[in-house]
N, C-alpha and C. Protein backbone atom coordinates (compact mmCIF):
# COMPACT_ATOMS: atom_id res chain seq x y z
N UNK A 1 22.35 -6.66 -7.93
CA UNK A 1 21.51 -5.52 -8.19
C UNK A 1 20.23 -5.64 -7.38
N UNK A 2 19.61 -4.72 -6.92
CA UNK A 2 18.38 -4.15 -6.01
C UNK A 2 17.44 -3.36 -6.73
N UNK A 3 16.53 -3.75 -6.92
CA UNK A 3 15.25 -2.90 -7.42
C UNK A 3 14.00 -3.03 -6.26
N UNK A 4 14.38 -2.05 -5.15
CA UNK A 4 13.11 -2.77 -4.13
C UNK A 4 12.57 -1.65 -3.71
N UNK A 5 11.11 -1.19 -3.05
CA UNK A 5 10.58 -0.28 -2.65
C UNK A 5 9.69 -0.08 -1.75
N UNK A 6 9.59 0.35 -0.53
CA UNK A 6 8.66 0.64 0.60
C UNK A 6 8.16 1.92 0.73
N UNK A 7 6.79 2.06 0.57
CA UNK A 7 6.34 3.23 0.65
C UNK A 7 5.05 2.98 1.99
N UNK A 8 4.76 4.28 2.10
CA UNK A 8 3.35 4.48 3.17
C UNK A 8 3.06 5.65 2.72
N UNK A 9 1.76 5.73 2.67
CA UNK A 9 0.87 6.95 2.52
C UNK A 9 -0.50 6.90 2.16
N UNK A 10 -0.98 7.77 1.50
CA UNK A 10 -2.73 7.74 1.86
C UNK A 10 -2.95 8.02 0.19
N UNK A 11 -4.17 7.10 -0.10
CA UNK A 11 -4.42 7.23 -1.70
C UNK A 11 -5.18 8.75 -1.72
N UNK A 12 -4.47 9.19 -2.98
CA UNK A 12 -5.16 10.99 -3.08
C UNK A 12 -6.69 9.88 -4.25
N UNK A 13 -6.90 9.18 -4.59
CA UNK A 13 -8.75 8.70 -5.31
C UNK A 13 -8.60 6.92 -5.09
N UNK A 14 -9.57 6.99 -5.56
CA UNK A 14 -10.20 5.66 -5.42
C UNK A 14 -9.01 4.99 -6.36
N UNK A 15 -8.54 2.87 -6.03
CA UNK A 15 -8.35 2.61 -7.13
C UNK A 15 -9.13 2.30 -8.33
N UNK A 16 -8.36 2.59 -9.68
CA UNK A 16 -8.73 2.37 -10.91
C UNK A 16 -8.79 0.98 -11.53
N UNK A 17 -9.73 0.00 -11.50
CA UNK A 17 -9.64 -1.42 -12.12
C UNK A 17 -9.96 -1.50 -13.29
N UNK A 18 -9.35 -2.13 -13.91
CA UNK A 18 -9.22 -2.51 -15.51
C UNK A 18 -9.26 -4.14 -15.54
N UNK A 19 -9.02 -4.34 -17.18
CA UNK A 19 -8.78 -5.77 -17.00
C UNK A 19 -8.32 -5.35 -19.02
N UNK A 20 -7.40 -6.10 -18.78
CA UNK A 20 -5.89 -6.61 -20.07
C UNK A 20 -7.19 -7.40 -21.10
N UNK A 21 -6.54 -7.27 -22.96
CA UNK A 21 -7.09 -8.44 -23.47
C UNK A 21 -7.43 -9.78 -23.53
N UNK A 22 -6.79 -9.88 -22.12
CA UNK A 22 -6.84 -11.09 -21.99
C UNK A 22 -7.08 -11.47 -20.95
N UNK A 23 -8.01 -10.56 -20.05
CA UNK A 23 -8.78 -10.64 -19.16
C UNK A 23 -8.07 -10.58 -17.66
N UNK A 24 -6.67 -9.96 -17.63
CA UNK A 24 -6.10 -9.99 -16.37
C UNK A 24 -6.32 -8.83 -15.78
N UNK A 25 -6.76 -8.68 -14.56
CA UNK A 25 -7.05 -7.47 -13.91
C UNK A 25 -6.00 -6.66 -13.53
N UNK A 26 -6.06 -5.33 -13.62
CA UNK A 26 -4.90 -4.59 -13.35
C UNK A 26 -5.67 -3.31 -12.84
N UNK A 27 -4.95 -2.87 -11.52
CA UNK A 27 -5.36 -1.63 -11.06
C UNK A 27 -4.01 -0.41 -10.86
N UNK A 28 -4.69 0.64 -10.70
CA UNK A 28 -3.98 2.30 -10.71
C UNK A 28 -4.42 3.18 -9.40
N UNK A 29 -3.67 3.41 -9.02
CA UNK A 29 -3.46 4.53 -8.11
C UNK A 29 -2.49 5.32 -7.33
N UNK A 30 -2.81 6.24 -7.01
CA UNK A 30 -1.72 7.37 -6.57
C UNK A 30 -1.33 7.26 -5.08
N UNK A 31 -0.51 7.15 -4.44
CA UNK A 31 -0.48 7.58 -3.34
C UNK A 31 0.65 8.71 -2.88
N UNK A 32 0.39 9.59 -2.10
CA UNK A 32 0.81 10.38 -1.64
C UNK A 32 1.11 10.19 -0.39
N UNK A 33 2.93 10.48 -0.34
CA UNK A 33 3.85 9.86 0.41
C UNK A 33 4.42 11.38 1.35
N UNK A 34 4.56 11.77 2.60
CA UNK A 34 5.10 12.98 3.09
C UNK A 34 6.40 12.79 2.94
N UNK A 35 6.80 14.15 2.81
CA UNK A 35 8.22 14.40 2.47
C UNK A 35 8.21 15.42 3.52
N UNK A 36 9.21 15.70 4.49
CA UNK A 36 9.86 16.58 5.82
C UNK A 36 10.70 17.35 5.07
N UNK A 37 10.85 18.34 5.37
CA UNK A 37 12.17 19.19 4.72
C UNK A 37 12.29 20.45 6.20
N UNK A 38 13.52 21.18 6.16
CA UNK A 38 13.69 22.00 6.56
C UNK A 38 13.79 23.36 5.55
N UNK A 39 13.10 24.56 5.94
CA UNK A 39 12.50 25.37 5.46
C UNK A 39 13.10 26.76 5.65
N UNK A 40 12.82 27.58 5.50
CA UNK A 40 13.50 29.23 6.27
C UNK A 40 12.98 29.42 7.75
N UNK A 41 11.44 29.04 8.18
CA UNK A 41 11.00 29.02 8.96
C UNK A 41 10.92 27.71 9.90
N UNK A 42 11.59 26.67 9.90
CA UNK A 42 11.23 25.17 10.42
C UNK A 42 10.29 24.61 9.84
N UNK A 43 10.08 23.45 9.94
CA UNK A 43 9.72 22.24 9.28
C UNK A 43 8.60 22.36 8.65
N UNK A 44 8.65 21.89 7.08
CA UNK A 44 7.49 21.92 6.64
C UNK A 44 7.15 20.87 5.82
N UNK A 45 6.25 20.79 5.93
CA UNK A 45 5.72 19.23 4.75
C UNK A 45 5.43 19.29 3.31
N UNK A 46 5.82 18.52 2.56
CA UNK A 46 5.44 18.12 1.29
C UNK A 46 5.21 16.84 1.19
N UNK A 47 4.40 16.92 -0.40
CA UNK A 47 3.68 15.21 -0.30
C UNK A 47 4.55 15.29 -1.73
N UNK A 48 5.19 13.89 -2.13
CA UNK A 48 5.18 13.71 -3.39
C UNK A 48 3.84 12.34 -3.74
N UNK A 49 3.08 12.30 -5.28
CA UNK A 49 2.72 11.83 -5.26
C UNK A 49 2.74 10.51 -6.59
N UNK A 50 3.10 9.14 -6.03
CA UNK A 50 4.01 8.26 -6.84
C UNK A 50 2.43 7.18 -7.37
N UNK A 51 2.87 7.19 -8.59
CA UNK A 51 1.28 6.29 -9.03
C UNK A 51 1.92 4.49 -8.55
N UNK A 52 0.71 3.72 -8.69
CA UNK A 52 1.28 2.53 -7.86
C UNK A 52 0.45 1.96 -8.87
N UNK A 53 0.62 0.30 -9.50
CA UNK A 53 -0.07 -0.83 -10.19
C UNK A 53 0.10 -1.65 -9.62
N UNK A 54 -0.64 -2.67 -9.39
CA UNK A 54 -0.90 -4.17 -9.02
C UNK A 54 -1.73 -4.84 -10.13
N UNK A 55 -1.22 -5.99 -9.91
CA UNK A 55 -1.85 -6.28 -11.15
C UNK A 55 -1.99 -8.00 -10.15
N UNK A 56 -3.33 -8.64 -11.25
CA UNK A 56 -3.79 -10.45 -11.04
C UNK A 56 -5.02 -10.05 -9.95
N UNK A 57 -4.38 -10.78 -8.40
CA UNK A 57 -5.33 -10.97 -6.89
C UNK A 57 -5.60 -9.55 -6.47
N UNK A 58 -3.87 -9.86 -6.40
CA UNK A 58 -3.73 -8.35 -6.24
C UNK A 58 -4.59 -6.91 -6.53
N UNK A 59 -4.61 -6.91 -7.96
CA UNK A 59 -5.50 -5.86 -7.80
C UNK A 59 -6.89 -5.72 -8.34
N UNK A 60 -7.23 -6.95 -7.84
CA UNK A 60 -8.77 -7.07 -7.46
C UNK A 60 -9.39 -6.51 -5.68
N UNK A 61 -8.01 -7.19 -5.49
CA UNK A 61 -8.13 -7.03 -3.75
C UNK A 61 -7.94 -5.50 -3.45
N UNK A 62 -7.20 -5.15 -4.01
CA UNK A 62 -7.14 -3.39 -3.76
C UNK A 62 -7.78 -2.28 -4.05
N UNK A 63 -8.69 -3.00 -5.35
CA UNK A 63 -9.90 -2.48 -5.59
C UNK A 63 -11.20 -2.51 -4.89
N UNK A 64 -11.07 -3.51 -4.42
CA UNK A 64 -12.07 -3.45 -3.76
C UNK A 64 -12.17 -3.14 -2.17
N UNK A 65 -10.79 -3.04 -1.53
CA UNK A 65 -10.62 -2.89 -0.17
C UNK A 65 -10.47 -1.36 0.17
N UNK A 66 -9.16 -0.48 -0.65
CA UNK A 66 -9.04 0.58 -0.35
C UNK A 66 -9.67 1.83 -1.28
N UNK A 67 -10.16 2.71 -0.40
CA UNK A 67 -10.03 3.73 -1.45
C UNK A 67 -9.54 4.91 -0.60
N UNK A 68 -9.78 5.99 -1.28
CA UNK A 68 -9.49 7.00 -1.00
C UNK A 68 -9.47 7.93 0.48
N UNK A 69 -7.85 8.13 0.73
CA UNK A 69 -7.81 8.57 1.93
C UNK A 69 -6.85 8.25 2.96
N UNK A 70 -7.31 6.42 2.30
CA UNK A 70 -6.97 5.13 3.23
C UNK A 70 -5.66 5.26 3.45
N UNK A 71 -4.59 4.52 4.52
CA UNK A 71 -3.58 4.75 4.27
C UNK A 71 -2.99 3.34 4.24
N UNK A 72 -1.61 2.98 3.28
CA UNK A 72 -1.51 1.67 3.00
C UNK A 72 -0.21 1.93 2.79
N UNK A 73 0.63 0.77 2.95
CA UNK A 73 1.76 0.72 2.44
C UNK A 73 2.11 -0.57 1.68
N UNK A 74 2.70 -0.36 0.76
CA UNK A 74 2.92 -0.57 -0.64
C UNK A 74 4.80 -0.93 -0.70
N UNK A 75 4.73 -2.13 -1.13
CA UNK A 75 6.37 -2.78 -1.39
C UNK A 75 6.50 -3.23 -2.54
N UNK A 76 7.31 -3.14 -3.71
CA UNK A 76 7.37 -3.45 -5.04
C UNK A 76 8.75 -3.23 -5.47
N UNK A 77 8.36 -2.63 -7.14
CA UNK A 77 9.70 -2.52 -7.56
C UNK A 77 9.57 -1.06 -8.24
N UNK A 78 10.60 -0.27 -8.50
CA UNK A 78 9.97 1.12 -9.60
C UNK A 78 10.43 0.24 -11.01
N UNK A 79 9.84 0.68 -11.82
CA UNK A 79 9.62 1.06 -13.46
C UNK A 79 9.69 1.91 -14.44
N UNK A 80 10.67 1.68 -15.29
CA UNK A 80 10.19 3.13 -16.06
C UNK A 80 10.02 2.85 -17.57
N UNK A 81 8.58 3.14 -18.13
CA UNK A 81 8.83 2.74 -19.30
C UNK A 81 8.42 3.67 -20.34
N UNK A 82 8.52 3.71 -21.75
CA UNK A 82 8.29 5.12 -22.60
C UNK A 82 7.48 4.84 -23.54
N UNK A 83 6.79 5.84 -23.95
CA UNK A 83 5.67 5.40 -24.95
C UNK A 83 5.96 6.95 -25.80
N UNK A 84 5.47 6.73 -27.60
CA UNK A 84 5.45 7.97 -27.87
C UNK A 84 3.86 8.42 -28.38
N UNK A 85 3.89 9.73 -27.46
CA UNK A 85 2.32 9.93 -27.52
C UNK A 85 1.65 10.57 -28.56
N UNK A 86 0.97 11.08 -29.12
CA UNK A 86 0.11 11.77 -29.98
C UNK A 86 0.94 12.87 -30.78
N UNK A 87 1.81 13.23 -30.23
CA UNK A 87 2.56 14.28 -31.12
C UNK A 87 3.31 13.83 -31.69
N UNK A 88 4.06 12.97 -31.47
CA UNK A 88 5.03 11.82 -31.90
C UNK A 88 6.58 12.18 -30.90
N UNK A 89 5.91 12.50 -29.38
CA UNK A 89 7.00 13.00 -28.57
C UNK A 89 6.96 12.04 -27.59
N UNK A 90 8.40 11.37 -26.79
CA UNK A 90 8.49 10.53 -26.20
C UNK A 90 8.13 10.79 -25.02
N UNK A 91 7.35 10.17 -24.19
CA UNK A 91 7.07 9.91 -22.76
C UNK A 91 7.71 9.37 -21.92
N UNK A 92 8.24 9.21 -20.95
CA UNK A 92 8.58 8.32 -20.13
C UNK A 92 7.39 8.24 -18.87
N UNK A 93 6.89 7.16 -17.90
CA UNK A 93 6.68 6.98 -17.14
C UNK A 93 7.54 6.11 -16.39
N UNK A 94 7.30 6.81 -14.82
CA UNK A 94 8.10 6.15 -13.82
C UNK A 94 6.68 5.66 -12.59
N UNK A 95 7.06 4.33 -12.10
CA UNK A 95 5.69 3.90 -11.62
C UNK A 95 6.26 2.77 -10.28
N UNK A 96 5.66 2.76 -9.43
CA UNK A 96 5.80 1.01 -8.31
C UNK A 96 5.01 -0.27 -8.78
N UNK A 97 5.52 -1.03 -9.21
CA UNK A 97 5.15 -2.54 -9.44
C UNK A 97 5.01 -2.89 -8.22
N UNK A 98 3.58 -2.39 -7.81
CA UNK A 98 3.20 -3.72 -6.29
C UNK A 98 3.43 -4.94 -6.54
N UNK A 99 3.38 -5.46 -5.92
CA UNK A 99 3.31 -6.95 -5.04
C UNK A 99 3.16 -7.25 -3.62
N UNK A 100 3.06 -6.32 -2.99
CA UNK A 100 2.46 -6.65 -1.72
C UNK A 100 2.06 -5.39 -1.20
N UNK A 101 0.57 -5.29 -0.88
CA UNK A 101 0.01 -4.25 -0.26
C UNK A 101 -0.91 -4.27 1.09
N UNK A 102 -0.32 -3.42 2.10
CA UNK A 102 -0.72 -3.57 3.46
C UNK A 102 -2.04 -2.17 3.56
N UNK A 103 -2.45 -2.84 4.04
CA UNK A 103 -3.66 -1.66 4.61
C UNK A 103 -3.83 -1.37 5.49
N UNK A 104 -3.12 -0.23 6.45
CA UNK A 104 -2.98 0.16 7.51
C UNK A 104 -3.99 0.47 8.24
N UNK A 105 -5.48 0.77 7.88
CA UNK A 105 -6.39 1.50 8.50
C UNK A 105 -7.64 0.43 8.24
N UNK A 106 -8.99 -0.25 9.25
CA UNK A 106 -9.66 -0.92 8.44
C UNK A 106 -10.51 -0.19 8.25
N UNK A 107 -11.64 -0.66 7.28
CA UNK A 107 -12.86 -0.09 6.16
C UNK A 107 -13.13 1.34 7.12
N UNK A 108 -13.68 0.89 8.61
CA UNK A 108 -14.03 2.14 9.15
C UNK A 108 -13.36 2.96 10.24
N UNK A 109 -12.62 3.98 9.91
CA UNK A 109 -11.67 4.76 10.17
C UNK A 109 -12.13 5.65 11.02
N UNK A 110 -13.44 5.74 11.16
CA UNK A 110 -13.70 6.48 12.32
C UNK A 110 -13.62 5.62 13.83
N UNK A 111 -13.53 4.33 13.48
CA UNK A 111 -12.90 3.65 14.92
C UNK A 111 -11.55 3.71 15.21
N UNK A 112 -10.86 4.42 14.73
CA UNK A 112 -9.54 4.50 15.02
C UNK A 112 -8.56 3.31 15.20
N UNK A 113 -9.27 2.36 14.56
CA UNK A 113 -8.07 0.97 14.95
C UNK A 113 -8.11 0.66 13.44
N UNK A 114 -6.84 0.24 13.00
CA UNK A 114 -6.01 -0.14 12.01
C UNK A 114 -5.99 -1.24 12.30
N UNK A 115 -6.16 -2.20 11.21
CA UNK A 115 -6.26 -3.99 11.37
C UNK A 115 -5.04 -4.64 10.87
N UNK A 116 -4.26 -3.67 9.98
CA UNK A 116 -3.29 -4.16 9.33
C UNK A 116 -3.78 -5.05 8.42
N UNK A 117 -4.65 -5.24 7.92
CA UNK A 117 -4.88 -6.44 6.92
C UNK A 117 -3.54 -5.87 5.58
N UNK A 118 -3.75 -6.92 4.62
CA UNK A 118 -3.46 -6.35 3.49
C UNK A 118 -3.04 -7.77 2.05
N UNK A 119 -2.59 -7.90 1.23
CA UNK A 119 -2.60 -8.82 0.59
C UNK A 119 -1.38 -8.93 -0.30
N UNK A 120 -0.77 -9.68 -0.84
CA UNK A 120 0.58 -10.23 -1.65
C UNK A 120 0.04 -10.63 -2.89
N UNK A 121 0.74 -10.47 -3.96
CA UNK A 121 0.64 -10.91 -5.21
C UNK A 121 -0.08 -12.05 -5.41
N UNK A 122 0.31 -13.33 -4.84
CA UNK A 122 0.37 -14.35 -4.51
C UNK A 122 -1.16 -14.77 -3.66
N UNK A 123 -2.34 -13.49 -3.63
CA UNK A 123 -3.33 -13.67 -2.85
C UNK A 123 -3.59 -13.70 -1.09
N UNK A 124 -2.26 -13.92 -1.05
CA UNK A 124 -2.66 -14.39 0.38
C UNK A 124 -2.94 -13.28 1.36
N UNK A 125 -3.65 -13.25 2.29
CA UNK A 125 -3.92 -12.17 3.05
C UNK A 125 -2.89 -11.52 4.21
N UNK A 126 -2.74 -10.40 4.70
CA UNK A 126 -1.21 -10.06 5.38
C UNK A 126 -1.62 -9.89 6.41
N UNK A 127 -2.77 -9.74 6.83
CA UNK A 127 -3.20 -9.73 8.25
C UNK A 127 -4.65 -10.33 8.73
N UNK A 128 -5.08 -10.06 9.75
CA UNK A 128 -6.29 -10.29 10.41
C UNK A 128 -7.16 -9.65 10.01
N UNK A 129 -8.72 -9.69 10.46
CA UNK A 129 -9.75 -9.38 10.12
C UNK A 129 -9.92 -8.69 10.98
N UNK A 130 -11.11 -7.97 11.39
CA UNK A 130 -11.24 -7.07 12.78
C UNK A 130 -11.86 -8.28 13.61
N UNK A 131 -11.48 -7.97 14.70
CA UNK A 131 -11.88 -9.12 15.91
C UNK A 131 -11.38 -10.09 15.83
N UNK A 132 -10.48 -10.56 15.15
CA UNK A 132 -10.04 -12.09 14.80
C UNK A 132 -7.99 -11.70 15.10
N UNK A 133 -7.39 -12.54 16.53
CA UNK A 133 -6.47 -12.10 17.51
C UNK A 133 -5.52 -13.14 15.74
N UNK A 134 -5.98 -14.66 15.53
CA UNK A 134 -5.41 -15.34 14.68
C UNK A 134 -4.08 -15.51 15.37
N UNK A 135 -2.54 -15.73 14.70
CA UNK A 135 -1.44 -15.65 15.38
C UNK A 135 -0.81 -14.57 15.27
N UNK A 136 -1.38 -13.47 15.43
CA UNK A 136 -0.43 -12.04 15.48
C UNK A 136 -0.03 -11.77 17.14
N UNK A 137 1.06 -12.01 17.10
CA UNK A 137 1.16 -11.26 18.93
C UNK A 137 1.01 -10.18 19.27
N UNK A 138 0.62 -9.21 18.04
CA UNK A 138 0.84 -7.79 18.07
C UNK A 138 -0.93 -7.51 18.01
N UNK A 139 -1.54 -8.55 17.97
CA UNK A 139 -3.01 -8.01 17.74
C UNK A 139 -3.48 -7.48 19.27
N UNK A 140 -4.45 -6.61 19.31
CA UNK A 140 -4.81 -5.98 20.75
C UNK A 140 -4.74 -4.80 21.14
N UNK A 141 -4.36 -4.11 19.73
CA UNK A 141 -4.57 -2.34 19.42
C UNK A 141 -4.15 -1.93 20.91
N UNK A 142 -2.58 -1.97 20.72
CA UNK A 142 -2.15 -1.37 22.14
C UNK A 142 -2.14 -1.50 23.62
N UNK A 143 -3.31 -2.44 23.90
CA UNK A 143 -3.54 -3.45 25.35
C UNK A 143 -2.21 -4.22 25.34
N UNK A 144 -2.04 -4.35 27.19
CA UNK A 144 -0.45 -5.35 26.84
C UNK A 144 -0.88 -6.38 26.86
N UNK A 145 0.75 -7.33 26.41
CA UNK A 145 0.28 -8.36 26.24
C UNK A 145 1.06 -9.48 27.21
N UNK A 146 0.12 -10.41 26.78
CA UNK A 146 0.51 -11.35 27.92
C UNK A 146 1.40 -12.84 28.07
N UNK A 147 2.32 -12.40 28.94
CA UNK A 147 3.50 -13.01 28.24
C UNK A 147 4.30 -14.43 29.65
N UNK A 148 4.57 -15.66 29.36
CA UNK A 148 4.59 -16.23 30.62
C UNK A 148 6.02 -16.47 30.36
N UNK A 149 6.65 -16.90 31.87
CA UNK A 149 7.96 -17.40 31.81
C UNK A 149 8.59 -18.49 30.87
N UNK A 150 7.57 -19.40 30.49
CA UNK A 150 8.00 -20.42 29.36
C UNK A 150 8.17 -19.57 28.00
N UNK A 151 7.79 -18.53 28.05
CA UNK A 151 7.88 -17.74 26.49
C UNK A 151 8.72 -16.74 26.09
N UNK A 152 9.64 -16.96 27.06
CA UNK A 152 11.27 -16.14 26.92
C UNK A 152 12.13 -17.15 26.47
N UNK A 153 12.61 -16.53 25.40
CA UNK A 153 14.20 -16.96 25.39
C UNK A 153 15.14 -17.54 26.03
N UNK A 154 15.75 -16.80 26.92
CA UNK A 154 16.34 -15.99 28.04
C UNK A 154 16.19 -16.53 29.63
């Protein structure tokens, strides 16, 4: 069995941080994912918009890194669980259990370079900092790269 999930898209608000009775931090937010469809007239867009939790490093780190706008992608699991609310009528919610969240865009977006940072359950960080190459071969926002005969395969 498979319970796995990759999303990308841009948070429609800020995240929401909380913290459990027992002092574990847990955050909320929405992101809004494009959906393509064909139309009467050609192509048109829709967003669906899927709420996301992280919970522990995690979503301390997401609280405080992304907000609104940002665009990130998000790998987890879905959930669905039911509560009965105030009327005494059953709810269901359906939700993504992060565990690893990438942040496609850094803090300032009017530079147009995406750092890829982002962070795992587990704390650890998923990418570089701005200015910092570290071991990504892919760092260099599009400049080529430089590559010698000892570093083929082939």
């Amino acid at each position: 069995m498979l319970n796995r999930v990759i999303l990308i898209g841009r948070l429609t608000r800020d995240p929401e941080l909380r913290y459990t009775p027992a002092g574990v931090a847990v955050t909320q937010f929405t992101l809004a994912v494009d959906r393509q469809f064909s139309g009467g007239e050609g192509r048109e867009r829709e967003a669906d918009f899927i709420p996301i939790v992280t919970w522990r490093q995690l979503a301390e780190t997401c609280a405080n890194y992304l907000k609104k706008g940002r665009l990130a992608a998000v790998e987890g699991r879905i959930q669905v669980r039911n509560y009965e609310n105030n009327e005494g009528k059953r709810v269901y919610v359906t939700e993504i259990i992060a565990d690893n969240v990438r942040f496609l865009e850094s803090g300032n977006r009017e530079s147009g370079s995406g750092n890829g940072a982002g962070a795992s359950r587990n704390g650890s960080s998923g990418g570089n900092r701005p200015g910092q190459g570290g071991n990504d071969p892919f760092y260099g926002e599009g400049r080529p790269i430089d590559i010698g005969e000892d570093d083929l395969p082939f």
